[in-house]
Protein backbone atom coordinates (compact mmCIF):
# COMPACT_ATOMS: atom_id res chain seq x y z
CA UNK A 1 -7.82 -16.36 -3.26
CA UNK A 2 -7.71 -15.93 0.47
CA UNK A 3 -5.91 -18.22 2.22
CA UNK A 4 -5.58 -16.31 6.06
CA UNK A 5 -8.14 -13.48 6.04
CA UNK A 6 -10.27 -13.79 8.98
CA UNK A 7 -9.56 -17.23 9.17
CA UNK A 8 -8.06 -19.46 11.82
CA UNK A 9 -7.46 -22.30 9.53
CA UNK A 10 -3.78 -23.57 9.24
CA UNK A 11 -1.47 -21.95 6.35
CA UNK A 12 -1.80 -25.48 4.72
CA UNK A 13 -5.35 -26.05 4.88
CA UNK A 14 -5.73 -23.88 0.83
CA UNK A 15 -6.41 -25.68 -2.80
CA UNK A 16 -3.60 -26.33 -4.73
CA UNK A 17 -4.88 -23.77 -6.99
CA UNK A 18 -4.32 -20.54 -4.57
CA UNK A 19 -2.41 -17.88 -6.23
CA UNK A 20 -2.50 -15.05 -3.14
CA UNK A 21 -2.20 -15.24 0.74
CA UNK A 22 -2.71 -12.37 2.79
CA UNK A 23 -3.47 -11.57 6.46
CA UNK A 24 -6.68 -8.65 6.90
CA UNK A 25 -4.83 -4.99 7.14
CA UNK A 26 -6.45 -4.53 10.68
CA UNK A 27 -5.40 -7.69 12.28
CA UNK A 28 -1.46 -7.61 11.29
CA UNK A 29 -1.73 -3.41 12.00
CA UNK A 30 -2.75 -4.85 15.46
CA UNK A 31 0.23 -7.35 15.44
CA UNK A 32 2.51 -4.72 14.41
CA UNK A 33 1.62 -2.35 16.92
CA UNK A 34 1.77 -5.27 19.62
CA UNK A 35 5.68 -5.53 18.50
CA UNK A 36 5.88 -1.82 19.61
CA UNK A 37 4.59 -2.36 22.58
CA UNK A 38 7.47 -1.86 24.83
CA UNK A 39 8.86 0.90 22.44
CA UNK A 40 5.72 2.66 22.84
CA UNK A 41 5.42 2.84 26.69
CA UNK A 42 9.11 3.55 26.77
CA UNK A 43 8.40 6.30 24.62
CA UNK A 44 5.81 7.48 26.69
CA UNK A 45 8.34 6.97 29.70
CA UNK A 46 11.10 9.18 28.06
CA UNK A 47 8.27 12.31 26.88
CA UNK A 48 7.39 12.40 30.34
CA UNK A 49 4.13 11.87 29.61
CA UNK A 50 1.17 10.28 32.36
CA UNK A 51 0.76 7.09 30.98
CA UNK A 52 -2.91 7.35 31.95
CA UNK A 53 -3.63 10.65 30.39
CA UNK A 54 -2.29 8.68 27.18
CA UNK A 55 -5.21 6.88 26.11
CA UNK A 56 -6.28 8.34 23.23
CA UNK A 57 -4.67 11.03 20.56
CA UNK A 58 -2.15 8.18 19.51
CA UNK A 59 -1.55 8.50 15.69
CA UNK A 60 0.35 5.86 13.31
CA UNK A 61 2.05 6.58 10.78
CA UNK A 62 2.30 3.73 8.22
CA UNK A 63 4.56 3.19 5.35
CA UNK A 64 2.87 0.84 2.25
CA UNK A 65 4.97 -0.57 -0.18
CA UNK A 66 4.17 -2.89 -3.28
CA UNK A 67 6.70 -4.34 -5.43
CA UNK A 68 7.18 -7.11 -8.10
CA UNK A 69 9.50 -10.12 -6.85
CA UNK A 70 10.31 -11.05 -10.49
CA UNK A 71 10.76 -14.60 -11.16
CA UNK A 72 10.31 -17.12 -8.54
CA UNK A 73 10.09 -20.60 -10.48
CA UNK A 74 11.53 -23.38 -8.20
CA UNK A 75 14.31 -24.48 -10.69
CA UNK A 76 13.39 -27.83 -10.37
CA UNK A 77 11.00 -30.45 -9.00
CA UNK A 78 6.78 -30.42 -9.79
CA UNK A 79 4.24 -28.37 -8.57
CA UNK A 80 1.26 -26.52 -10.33
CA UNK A 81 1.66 -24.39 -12.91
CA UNK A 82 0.82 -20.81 -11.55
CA UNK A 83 2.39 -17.81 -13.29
CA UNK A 84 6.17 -18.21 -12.25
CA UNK A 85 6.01 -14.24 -11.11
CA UNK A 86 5.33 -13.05 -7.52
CA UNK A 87 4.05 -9.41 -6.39
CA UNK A 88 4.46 -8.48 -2.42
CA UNK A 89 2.57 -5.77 -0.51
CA UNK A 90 3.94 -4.59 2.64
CA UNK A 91 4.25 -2.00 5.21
CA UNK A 92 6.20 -0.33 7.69
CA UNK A 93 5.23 1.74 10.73
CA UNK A 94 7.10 4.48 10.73
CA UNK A 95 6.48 6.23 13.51
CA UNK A 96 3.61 6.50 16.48
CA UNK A 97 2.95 9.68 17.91
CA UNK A 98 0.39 11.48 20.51
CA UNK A 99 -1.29 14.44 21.30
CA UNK A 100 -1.64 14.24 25.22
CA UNK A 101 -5.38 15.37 26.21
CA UNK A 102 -4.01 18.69 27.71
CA UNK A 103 -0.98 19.62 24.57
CA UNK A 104 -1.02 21.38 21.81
CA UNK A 105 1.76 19.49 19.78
CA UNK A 106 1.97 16.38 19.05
CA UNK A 107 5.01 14.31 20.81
CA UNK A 108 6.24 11.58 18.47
CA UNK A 109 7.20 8.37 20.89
CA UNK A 110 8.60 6.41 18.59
CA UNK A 111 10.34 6.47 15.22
CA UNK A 112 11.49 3.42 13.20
CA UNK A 113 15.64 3.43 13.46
CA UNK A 114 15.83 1.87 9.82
CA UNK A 115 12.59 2.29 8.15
CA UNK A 116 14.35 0.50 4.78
CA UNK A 117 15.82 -2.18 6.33
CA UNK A 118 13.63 -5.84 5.51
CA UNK A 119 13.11 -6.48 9.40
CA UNK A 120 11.03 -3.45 9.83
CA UNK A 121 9.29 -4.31 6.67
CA UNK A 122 5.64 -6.90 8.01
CA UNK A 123 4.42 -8.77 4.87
CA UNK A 124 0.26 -8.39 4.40
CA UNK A 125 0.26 -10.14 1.44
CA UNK A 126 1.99 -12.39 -1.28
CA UNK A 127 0.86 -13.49 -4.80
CA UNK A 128 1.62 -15.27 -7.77
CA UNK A 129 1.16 -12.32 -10.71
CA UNK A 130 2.87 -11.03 -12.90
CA UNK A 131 3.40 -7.45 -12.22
CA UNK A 132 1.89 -6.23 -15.37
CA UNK A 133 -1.38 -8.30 -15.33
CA UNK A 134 -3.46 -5.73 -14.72
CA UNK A 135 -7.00 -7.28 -14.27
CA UNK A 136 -5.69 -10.19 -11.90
CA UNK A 137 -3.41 -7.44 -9.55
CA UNK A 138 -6.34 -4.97 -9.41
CA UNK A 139 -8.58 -8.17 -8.27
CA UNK A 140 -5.93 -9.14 -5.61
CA UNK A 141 -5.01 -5.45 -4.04
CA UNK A 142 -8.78 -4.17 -4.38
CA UNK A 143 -9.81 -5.55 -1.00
CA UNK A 144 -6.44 -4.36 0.78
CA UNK A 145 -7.04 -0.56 -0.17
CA UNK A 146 -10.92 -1.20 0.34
CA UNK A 147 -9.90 -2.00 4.35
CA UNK A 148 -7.22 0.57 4.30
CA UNK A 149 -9.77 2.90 3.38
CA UNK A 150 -11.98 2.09 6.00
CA UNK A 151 -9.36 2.60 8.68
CA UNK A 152 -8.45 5.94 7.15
CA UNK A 153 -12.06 7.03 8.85
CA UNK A 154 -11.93 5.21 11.78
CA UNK A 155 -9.92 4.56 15.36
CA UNK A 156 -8.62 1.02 16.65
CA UNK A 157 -8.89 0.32 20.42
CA UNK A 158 -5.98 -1.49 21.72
CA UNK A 159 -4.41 -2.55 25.24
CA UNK A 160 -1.34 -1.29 25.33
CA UNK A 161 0.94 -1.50 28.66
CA UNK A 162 -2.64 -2.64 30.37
CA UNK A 163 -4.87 0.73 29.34
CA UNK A 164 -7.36 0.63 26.21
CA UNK A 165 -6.00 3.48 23.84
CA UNK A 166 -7.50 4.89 20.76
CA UNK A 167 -4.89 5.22 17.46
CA UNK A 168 -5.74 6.59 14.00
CA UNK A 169 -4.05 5.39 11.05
CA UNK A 170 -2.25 7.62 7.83
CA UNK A 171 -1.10 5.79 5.07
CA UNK A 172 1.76 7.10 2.48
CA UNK A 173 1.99 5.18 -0.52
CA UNK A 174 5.94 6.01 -1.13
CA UNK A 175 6.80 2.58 -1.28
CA UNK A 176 5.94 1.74 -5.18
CA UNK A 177 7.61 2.46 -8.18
CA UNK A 178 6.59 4.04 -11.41
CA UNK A 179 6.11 0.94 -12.90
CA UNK A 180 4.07 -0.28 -10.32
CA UNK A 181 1.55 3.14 -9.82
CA UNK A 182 1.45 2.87 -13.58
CA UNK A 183 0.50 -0.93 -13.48
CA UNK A 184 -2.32 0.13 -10.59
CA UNK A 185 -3.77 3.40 -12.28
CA UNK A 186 -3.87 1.53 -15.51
CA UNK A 187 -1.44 3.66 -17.63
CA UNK A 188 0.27 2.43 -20.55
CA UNK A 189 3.73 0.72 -19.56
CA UNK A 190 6.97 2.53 -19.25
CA UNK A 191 7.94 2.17 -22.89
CA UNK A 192 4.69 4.51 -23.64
CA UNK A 193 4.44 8.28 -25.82
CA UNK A 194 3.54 9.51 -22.55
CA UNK A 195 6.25 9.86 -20.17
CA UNK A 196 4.67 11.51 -17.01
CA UNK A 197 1.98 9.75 -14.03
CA UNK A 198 0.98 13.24 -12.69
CA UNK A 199 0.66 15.32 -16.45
CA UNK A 200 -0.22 15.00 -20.19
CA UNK A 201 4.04 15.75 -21.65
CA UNK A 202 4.80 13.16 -23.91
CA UNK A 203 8.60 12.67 -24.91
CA UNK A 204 8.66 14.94 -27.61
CA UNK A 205 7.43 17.30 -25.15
CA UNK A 206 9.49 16.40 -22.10
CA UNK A 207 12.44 16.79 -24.25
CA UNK A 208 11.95 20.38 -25.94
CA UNK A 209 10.89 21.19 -22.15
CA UNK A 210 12.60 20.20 -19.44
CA UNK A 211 11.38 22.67 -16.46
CA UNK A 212 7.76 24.32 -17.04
CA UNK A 213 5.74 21.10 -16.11
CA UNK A 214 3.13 21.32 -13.71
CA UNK A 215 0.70 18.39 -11.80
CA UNK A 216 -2.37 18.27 -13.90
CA UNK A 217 -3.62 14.68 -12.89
CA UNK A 218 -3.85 12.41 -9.70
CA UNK A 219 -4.67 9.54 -9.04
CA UNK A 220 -8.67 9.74 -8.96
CA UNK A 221 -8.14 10.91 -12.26
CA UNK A 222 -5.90 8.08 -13.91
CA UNK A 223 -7.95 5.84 -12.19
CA UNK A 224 -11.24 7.59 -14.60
CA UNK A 225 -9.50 7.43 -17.62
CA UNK A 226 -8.75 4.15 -17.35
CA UNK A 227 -12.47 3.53 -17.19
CA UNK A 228 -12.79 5.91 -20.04
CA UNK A 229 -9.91 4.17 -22.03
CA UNK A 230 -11.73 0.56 -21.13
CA UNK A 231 -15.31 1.53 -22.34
CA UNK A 232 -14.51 3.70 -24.91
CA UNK A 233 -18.27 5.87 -24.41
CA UNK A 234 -17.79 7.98 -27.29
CA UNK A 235 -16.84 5.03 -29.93
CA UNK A 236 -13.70 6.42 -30.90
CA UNK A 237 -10.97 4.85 -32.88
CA UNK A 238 -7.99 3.80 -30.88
CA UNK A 239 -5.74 6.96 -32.03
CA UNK A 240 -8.37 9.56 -31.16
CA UNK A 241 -9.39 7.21 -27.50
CA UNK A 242 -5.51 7.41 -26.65
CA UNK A 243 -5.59 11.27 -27.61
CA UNK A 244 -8.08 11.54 -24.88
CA UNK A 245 -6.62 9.53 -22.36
CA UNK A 246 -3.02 10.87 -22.54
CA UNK A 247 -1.29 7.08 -22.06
């Protein structure tokens, strides 16, 4: 699986049979943030801010995205046959921002110019799936949100411009599409009855009502009826299982 978690091997030194590298979340966060390290103290520069009351309050606001690469067969010449489909997860930092020990507000310090554009955009990690295996894209992306989770509750310590300073992370998902949230929360794929990630409407439905729809699910819940859908605890046929599930 792993080729560069936590390790300090070489990018070469993996089996011929590796189908995902990644680096750990914390560790290329860390990188990112070292990037921004001149940004960051200019930023504190420009607010006016002491730089040594500055050395905790700093929040980071991070950008995740997750997208299939579609097909990425070299057209020629022999290698091992791995599915020919790749699957990246990224992120951007969009924006660092403190609250100074004596504020009230938060001061952002720095905002990414062109938070779409691919050189903002810091790989974590690559892998040979195709999009829609479920079971084998769960397996790969389970540790990623398992760390991000963990940093959700917790605060890195970093030098920046010489001082230690504290920074919480938030994460916003925006960066998937539908087919990809449904591919994660284990919905049925887009051709599917049921039209709608965040309700129960199915087409018919959509389509006699286009405005009175509200959010009835989330993702905790998608995420149960999946498990519902895959053990099928009350033995019911396939009709009256999907009935329950809503797609």
């Amino acid at each position: 699986f792993n080729g560069l978690a936590g390790c300090a091997s070489s990018v070469d030194d993996s089996p011929a049979d590796t189908i995902t590298r990644r680096f750990r979340y914390d560790v290329a966060l860390v990188s990112a943030l070292k990037d921004l390290e001149e940004d960051i103290m200019e930023g504190l520069r420009e607010s006016g801010m002491e730089d040594s009351a500055c050395t905790s309050g700093f929040s980071v606001m991070i950008k995740e995205s997750c997208d299939g690469m579609g097909d990425v067969s070299e057209k020629h010449g022999g290698g091992p046959a791995v599915p020919e489909k790749a699957v990246r997860f990224s992120f951007t930092v969009m924006s660092v921002s403190v609250l100074a020990d004596d504020e009230e507000e938060e001061v952002t310090i720095f905002s990414e110019p062109k938070p779409n554009s691919e050189l903002s955009c810091k790989p974590l990690c690559l892998t040979f799936v195709d999009e829609s295996d479920h079971e084998t894209l769960t397996a790969v992306l389970g540790p990623i949100v398992a760390e991000r989770n963990a940093m959700k509750e917790s605060r890195l310590i970093l030098s920046v411009g010489g001082l230690a300073r504290s920074f919480r992370f938030h994460f916003r998902g925006t960066g998937y599409d539908e087919k990809m949230v449904r591919e994660m929360e284990g919905l049925e794929a887009s051709g599917s009855t049921y039209v709608c990630t965040l309700c129960d409407a199915s087409r018919a439905e959509a389509s006699k009502n286009m405005v009175l729809h509200s959010v009835t699910r989330g993702h905790e819940e998608n995420l149960e009826r999946y498990e519902i859908w895959r053990t099928n605890p009350f033995s019911e046929s396939v009709d009256e299982l999907r009935d329950r599930v809503k797609g």
